[in-house]
PDB file of N, CA and C in Angstrom:
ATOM      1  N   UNK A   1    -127.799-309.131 -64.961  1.00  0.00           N
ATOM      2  CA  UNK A   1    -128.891-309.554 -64.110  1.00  0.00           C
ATOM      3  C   UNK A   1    -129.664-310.650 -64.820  1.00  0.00           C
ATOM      4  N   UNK A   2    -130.505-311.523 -64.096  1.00  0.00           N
ATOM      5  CA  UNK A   2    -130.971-312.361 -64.817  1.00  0.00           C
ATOM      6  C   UNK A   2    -132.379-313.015 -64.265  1.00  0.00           C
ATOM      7  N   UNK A   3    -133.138-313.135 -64.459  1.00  0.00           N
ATOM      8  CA  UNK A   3    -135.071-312.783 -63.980  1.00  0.00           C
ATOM      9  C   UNK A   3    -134.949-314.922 -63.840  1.00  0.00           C
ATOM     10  N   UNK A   4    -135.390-314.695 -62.726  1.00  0.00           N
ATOM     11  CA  UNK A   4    -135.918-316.666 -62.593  1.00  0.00           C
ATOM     12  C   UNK A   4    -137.158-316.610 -62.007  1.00  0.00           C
ATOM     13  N   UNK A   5    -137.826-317.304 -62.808  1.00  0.00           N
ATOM     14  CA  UNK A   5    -139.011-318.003 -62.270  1.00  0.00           C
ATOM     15  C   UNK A   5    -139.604-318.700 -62.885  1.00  0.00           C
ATOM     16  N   UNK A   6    -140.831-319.709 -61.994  1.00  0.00           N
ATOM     17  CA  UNK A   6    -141.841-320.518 -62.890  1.00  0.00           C
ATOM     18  C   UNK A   6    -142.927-320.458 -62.635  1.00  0.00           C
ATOM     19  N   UNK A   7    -143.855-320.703 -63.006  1.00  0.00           N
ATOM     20  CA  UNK A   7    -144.863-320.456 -63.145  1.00  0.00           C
ATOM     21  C   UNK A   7    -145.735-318.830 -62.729  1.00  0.00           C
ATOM     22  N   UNK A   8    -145.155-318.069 -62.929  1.00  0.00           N
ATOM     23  CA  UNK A   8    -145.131-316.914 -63.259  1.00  0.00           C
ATOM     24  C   UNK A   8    -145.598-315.693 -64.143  1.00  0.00           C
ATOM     25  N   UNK A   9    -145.816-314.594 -63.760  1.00  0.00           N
ATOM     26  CA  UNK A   9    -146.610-313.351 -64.357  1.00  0.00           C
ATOM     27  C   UNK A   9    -145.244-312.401 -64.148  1.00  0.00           C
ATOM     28  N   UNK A  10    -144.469-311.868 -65.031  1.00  0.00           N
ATOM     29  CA  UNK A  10    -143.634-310.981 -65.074  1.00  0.00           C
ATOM     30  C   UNK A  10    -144.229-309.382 -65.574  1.00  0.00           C
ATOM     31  N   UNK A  11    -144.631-308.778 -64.878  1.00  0.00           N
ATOM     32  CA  UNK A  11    -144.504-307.345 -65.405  1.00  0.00           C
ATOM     33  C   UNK A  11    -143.499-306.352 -65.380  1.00  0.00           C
ATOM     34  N   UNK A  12    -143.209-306.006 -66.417  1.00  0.00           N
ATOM     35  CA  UNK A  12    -142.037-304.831 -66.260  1.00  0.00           C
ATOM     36  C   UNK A  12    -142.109-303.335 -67.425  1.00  0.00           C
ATOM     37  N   UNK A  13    -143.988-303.533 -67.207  1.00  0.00           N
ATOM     38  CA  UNK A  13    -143.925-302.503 -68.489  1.00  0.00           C
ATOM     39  C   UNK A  13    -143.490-301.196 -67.830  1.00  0.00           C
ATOM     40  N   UNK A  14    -143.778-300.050 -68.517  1.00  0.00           N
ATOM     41  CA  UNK A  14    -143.479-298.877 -68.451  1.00  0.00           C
ATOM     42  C   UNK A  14    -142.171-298.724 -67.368  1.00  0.00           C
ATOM     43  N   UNK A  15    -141.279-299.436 -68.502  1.00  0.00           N
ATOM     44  CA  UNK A  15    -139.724-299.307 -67.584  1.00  0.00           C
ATOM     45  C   UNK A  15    -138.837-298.633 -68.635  1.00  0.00           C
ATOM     46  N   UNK A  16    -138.785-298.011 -69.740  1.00  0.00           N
ATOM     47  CA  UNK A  16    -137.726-297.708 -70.419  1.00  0.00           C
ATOM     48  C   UNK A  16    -136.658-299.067 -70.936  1.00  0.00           C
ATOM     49  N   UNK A  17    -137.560-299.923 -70.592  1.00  0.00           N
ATOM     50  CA  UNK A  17    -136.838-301.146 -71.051  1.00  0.00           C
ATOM     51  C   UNK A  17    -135.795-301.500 -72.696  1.00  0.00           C
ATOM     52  N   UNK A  18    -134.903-301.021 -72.894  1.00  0.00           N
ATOM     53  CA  UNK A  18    -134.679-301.325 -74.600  1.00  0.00           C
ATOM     54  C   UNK A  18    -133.788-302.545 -75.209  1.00  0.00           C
ATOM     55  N   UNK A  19    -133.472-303.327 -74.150  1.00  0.00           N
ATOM     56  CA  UNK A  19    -132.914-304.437 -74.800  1.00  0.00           C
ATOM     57  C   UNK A  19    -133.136-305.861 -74.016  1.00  0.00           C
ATOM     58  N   UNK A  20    -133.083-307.022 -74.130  1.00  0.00           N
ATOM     59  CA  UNK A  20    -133.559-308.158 -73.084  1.00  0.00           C
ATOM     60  C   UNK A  20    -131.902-308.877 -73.507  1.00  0.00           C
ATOM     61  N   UNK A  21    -131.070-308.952 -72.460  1.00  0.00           N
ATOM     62  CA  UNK A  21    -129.949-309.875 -72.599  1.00  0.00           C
ATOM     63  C   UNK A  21    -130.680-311.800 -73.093  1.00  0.00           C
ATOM     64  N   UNK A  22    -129.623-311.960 -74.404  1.00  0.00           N
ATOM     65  CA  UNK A  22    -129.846-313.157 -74.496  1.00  0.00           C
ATOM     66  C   UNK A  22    -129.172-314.383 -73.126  1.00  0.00           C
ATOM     67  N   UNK A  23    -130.360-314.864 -72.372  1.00  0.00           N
ATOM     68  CA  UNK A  23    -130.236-315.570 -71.626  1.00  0.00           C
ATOM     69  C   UNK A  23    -130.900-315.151 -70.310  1.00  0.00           C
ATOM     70  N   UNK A  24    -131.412-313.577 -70.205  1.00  0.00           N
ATOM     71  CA  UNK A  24    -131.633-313.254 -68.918  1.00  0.00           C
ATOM     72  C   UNK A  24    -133.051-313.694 -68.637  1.00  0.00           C
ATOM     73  N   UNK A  25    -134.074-314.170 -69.008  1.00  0.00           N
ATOM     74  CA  UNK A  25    -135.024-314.930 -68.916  1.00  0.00           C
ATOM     75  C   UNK A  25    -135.096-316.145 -68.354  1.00  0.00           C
ATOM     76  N   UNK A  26    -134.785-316.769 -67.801  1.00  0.00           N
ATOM     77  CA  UNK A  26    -134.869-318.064 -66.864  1.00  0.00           C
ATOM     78  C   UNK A  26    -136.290-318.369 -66.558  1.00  0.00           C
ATOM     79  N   UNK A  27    -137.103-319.392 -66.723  1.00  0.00           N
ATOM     80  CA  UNK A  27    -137.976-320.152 -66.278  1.00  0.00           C
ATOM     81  C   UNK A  27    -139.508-319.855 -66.262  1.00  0.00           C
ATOM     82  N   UNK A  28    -139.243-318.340 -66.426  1.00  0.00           N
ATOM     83  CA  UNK A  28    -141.089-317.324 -67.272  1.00  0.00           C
ATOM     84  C   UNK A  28    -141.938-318.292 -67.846  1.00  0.00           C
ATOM     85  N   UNK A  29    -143.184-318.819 -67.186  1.00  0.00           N
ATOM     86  CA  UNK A  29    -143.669-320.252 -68.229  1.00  0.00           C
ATOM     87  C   UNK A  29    -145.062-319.728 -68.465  1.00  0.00           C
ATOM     88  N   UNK A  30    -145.582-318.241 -67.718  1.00  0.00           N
ATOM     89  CA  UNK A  30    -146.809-318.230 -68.044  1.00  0.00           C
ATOM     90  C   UNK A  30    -146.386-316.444 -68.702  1.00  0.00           C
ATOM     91  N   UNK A  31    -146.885-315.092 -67.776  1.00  0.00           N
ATOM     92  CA  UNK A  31    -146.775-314.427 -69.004  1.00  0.00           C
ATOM     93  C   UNK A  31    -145.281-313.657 -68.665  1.00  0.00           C
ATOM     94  N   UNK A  32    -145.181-312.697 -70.126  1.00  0.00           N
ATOM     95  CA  UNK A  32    -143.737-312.027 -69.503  1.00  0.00           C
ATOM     96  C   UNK A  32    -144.503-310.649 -69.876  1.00  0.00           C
ATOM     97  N   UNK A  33    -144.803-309.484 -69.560  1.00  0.00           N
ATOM     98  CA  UNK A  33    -145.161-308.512 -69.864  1.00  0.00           C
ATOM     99  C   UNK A  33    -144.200-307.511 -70.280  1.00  0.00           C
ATOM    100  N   UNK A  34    -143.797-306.798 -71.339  1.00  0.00           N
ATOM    101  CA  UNK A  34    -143.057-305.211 -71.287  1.00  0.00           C
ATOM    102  C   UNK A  34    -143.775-304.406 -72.214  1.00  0.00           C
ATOM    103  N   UNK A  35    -145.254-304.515 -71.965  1.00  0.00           N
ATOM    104  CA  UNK A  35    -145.946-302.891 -72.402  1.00  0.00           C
ATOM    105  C   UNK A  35    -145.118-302.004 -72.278  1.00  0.00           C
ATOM    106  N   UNK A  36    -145.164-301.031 -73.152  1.00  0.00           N
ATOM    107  CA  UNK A  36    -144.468-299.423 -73.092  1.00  0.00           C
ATOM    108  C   UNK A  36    -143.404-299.431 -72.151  1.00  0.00           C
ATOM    109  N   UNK A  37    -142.396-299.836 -73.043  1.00  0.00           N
ATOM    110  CA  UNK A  37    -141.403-300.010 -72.784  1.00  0.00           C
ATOM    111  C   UNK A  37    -140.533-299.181 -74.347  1.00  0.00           C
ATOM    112  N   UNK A  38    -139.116-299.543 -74.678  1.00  0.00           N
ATOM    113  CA  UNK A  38    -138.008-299.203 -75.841  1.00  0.00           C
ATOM    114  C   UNK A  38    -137.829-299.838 -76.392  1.00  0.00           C
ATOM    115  N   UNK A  39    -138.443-301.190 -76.663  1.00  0.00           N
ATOM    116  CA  UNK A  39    -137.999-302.001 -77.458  1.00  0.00           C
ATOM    117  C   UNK A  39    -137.773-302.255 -79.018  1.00  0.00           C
ATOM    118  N   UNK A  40    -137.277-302.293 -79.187  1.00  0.00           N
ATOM    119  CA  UNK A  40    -136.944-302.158 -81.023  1.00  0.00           C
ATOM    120  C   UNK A  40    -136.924-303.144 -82.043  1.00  0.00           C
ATOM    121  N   UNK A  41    -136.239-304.359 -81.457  1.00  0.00           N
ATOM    122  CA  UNK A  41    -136.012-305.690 -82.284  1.00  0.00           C
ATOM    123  C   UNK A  41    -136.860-306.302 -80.949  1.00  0.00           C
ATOM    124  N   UNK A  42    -136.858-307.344 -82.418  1.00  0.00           N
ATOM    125  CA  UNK A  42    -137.502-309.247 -81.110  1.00  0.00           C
ATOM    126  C   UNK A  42    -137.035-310.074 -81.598  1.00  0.00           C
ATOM    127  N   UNK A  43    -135.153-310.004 -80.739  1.00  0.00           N
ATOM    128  CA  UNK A  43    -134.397-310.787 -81.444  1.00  0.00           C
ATOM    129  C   UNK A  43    -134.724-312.556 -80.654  1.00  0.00           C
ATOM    130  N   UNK A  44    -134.577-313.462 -81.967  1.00  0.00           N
ATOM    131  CA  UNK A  44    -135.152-314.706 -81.889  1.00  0.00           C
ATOM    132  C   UNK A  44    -133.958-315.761 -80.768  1.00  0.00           C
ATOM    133  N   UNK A  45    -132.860-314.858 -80.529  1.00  0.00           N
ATOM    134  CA  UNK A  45    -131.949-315.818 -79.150  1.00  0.00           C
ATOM    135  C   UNK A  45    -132.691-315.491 -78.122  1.00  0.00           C
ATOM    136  N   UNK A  46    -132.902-314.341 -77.800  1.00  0.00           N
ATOM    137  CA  UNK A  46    -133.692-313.959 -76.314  1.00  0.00           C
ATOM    138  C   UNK A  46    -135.266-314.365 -76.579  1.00  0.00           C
ATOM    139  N   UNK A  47    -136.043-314.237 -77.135  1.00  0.00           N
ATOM    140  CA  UNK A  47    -137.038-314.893 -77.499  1.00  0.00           C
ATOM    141  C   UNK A  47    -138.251-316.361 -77.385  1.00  0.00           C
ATOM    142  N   UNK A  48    -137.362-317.016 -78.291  1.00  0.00           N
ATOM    143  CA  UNK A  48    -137.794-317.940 -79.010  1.00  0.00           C
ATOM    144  C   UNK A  48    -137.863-318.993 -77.699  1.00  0.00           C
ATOM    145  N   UNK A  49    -136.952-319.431 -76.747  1.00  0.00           N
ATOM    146  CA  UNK A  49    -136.856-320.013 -75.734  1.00  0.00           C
ATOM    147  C   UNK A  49    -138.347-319.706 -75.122  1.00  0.00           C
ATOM    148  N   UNK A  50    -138.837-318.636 -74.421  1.00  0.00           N
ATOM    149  CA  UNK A  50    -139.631-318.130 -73.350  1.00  0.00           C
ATOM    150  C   UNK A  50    -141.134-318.685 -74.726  1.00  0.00           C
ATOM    151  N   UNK A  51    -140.924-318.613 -75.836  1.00  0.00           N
ATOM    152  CA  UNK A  51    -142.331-319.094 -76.802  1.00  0.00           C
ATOM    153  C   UNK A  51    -141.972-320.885 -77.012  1.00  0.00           C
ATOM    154  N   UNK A  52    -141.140-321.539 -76.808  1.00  0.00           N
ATOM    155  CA  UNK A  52    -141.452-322.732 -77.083  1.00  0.00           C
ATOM    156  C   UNK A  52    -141.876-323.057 -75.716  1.00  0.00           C
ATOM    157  N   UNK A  53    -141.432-322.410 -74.563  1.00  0.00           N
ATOM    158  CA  UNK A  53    -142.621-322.945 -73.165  1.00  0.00           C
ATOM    159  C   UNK A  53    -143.642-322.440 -73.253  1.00  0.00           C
ATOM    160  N   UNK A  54    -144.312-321.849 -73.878  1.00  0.00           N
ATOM    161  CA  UNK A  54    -145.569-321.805 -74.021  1.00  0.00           C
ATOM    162  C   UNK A  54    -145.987-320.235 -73.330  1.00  0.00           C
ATOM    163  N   UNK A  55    -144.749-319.559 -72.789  1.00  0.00           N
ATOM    164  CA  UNK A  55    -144.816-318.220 -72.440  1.00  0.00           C
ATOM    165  C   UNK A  55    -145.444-317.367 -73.300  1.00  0.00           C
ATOM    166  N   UNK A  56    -146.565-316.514 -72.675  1.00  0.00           N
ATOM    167  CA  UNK A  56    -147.066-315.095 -73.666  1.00  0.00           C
ATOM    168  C   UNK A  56    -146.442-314.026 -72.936  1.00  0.00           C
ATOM    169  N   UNK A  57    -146.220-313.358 -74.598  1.00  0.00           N
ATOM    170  CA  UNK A  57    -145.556-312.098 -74.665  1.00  0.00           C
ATOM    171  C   UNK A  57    -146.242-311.065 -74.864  1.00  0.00           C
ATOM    172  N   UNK A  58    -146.446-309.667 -73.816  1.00  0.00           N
ATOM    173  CA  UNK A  58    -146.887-308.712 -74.427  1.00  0.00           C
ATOM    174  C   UNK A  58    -145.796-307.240 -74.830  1.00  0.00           C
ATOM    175  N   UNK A  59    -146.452-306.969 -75.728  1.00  0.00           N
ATOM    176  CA  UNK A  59    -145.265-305.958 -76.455  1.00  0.00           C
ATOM    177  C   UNK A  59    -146.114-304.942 -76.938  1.00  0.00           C
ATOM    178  N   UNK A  60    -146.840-304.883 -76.759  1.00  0.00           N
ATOM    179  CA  UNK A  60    -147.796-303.426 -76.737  1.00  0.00           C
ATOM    180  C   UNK A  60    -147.024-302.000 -76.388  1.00  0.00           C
ATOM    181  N   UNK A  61    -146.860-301.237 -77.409  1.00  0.00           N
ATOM    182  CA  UNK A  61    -146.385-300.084 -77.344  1.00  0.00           C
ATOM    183  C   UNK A  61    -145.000-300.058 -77.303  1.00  0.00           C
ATOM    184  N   UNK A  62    -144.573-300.514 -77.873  1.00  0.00           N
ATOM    185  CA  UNK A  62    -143.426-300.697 -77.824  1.00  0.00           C
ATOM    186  C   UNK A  62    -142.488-299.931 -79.030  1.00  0.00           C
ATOM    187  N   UNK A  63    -141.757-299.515 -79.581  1.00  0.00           N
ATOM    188  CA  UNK A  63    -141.520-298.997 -80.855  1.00  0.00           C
ATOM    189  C   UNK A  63    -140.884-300.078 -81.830  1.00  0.00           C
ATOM    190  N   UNK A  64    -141.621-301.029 -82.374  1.00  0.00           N
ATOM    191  CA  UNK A  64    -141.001-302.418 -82.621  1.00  0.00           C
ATOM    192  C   UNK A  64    -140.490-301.856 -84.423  1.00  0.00           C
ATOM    193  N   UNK A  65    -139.285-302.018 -84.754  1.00  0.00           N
ATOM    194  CA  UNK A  65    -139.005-301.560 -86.087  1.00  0.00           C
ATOM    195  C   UNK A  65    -139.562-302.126 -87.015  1.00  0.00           C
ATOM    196  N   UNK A  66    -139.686-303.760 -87.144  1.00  0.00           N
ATOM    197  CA  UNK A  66    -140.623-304.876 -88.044  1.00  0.00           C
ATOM    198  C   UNK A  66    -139.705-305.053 -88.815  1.00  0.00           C
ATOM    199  N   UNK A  67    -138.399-305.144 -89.339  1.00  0.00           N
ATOM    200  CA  UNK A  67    -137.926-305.692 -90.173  1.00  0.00           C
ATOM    201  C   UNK A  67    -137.039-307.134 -89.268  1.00  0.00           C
ATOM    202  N   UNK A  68    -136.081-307.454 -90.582  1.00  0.00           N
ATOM    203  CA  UNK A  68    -135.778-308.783 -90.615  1.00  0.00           C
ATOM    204  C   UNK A  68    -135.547-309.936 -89.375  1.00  0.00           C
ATOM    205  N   UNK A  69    -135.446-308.957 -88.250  1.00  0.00           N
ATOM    206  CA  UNK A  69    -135.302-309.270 -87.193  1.00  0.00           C
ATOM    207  C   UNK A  69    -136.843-310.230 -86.287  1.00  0.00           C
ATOM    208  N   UNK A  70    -137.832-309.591 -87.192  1.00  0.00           N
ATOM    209  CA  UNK A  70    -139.122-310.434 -86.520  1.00  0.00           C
ATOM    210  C   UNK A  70    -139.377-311.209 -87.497  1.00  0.00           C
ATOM    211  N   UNK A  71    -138.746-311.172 -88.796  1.00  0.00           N
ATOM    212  CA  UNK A  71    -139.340-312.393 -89.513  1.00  0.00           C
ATOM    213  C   UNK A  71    -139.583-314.087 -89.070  1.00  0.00           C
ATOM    214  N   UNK A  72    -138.940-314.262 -88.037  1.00  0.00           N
ATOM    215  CA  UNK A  72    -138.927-315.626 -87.538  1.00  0.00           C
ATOM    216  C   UNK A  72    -140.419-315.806 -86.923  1.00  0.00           C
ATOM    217  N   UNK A  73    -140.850-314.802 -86.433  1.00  0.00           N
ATOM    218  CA  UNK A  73    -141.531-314.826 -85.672  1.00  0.00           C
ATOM    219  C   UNK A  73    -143.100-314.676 -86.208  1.00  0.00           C
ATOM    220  N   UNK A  74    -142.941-314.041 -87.495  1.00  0.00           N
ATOM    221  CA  UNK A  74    -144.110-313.770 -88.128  1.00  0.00           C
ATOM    222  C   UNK A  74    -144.570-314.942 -88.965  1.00  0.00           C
ATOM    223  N   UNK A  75    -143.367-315.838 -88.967  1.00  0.00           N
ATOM    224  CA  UNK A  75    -143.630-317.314 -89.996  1.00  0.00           C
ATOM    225  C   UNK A  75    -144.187-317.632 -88.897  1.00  0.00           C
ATOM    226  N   UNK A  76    -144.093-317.836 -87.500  1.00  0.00           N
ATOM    227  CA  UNK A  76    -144.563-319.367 -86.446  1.00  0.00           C
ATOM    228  C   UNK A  76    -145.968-318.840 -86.336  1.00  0.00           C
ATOM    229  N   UNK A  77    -146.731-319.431 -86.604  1.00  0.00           N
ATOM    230  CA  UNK A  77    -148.625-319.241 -86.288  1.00  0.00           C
ATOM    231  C   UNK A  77    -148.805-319.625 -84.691  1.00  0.00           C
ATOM    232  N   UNK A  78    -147.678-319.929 -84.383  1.00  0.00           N
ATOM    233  CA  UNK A  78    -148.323-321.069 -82.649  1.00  0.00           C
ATOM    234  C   UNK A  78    -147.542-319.702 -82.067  1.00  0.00           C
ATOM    235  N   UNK A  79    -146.577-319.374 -82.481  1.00  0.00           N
ATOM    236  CA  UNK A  79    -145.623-317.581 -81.499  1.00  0.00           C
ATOM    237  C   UNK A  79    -146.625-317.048 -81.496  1.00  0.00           C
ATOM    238  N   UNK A  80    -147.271-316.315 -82.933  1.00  0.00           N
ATOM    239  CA  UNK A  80    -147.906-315.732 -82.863  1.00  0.00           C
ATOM    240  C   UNK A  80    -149.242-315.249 -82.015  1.00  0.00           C
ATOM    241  N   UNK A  81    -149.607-316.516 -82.522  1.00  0.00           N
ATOM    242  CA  UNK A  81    -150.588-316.783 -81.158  1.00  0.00           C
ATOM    243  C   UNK A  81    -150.547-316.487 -79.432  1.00  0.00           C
ATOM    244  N   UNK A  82    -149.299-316.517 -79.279  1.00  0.00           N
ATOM    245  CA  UNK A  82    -149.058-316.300 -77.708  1.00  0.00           C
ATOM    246  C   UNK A  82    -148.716-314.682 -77.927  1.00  0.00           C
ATOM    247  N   UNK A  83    -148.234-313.970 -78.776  1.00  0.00           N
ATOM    248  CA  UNK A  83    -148.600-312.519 -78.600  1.00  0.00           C
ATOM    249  C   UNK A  83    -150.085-311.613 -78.586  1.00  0.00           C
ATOM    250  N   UNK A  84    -149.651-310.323 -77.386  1.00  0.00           N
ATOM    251  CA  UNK A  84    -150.729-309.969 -77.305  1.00  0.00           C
ATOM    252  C   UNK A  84    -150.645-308.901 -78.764  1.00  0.00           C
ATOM    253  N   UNK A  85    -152.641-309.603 -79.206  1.00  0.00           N
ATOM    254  CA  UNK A  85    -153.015-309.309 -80.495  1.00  0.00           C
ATOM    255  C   UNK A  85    -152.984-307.970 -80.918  1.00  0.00           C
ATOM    256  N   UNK A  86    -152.459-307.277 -79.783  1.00  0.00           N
ATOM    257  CA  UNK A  86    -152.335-305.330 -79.850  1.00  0.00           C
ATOM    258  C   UNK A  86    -150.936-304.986 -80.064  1.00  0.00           C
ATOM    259  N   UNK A  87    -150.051-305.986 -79.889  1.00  0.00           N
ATOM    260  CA  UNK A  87    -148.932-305.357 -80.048  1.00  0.00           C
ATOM    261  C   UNK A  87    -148.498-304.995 -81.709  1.00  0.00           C
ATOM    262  N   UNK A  88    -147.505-303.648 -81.864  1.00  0.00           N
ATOM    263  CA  UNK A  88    -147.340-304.017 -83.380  1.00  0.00           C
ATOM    264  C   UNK A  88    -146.160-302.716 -83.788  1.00  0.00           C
ATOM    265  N   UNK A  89    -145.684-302.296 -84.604  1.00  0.00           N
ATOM    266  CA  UNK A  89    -144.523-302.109 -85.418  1.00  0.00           C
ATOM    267  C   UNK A  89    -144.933-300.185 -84.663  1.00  0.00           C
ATOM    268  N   UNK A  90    -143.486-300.309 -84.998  1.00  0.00           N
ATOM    269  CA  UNK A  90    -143.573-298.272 -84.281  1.00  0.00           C
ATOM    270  C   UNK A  90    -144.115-297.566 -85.690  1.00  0.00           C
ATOM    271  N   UNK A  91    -144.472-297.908 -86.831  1.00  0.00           N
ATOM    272  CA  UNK A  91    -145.513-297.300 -87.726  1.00  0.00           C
ATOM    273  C   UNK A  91    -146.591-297.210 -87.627  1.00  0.00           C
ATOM    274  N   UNK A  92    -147.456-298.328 -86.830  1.00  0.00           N
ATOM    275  CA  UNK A  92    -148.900-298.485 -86.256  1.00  0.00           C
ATOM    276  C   UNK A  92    -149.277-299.890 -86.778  1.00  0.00           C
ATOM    277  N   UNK A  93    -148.519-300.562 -87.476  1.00  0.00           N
ATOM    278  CA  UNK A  93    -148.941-301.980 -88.374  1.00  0.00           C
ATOM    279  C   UNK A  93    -149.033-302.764 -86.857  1.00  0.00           C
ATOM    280  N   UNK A  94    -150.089-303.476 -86.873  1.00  0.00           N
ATOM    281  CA  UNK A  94    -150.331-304.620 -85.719  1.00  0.00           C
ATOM    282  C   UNK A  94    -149.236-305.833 -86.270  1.00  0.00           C
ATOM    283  N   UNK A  95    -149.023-306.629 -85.435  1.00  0.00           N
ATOM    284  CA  UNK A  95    -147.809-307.473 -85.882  1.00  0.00           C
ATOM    285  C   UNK A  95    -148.846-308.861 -86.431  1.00  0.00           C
ATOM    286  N   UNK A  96    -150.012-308.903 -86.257  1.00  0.00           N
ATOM    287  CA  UNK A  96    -151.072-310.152 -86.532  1.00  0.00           C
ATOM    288  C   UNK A  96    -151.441-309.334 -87.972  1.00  0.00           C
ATOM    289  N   UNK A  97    -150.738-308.825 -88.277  1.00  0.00           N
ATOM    290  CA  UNK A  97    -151.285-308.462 -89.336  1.00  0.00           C
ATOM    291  C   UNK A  97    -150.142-308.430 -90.575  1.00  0.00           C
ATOM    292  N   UNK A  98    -148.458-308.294 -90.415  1.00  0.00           N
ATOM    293  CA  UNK A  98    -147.707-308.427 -91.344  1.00  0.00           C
ATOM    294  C   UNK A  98    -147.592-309.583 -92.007  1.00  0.00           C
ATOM    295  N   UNK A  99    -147.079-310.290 -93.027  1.00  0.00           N
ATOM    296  CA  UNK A  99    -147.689-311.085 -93.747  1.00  0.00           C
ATOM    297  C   UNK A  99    -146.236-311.872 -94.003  1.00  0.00           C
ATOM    298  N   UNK A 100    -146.029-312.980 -94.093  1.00  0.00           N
ATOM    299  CA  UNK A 100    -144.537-313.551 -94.437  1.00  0.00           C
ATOM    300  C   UNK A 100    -143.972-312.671 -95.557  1.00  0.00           C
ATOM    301  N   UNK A 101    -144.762-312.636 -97.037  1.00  0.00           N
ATOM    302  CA  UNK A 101    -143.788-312.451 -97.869  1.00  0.00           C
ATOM    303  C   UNK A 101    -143.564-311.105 -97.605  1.00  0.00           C
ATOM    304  N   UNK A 102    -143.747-310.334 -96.648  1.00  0.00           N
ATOM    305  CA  UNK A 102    -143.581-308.555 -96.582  1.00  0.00           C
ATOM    306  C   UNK A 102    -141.921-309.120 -96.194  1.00  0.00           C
ATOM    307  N   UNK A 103    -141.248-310.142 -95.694  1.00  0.00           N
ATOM    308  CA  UNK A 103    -139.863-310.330 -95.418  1.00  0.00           C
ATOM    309  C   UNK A 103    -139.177-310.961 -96.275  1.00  0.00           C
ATOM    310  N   UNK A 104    -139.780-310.989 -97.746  1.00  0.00           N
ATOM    311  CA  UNK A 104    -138.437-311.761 -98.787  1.00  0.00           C
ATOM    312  C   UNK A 104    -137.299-310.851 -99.010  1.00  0.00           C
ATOM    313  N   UNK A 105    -136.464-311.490 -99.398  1.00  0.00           N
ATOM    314  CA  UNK A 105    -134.931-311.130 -99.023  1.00  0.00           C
ATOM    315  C   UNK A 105    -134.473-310.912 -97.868  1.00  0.00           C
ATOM    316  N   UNK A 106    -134.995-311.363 -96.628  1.00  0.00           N
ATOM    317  CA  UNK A 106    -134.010-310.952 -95.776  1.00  0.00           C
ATOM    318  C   UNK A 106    -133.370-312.047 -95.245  1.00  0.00           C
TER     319      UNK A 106
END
């Protein structure tokens, strides 16, 4: 399946949501919502596209693991910025709050 739109408000929280196909995002330019949802990684193919249009992401409640997989994301200050400032790691760490070097070696 594959979600199109533009200029757009996507909600799809509280869906049991646990993975986003790389590519199924099409054209999301304002927000994409999946509050409380399954999500685990925020892998940077499905991603990174929907943040260089300037799309915000909310990920609030989500069970986000925080390793190597968000490091991309924790370097960009302008991503960051478009996440909502509540979202954060299934330990309780807010994600505005992990720090680059918490990802050396990966």
């Amino acid at each position: 399946m594959q979600l199109h739109g533009t200029d757009s408000y996507v909600y799809m929280g509280i869906n049991s949501v646990a993975t986003i196909d790389v590519g199924a995002i099409v054209g999301v330019s304002h927000f994409f919502d999946l509050d409380f949802n399954a999500l685990t990684e925020v892998e940077e193919e499905v991603w990174r596209p929907m943040l260089e249009r300037g799309t915000g992401i909310y990920l609030v409640g989500n069970p986000l693991a925080c390793r190597c997989d968000i490091q991309w994301l924790i370097n960009n200050a302008k991503f960051m910025s478009q996440l909502d400032p509540y979202a954060g790691c299934a330990n309780g760490t807010l994600l505005r709050d992990l720090q680059p070097s918490s990802f050396e070696g990966c």
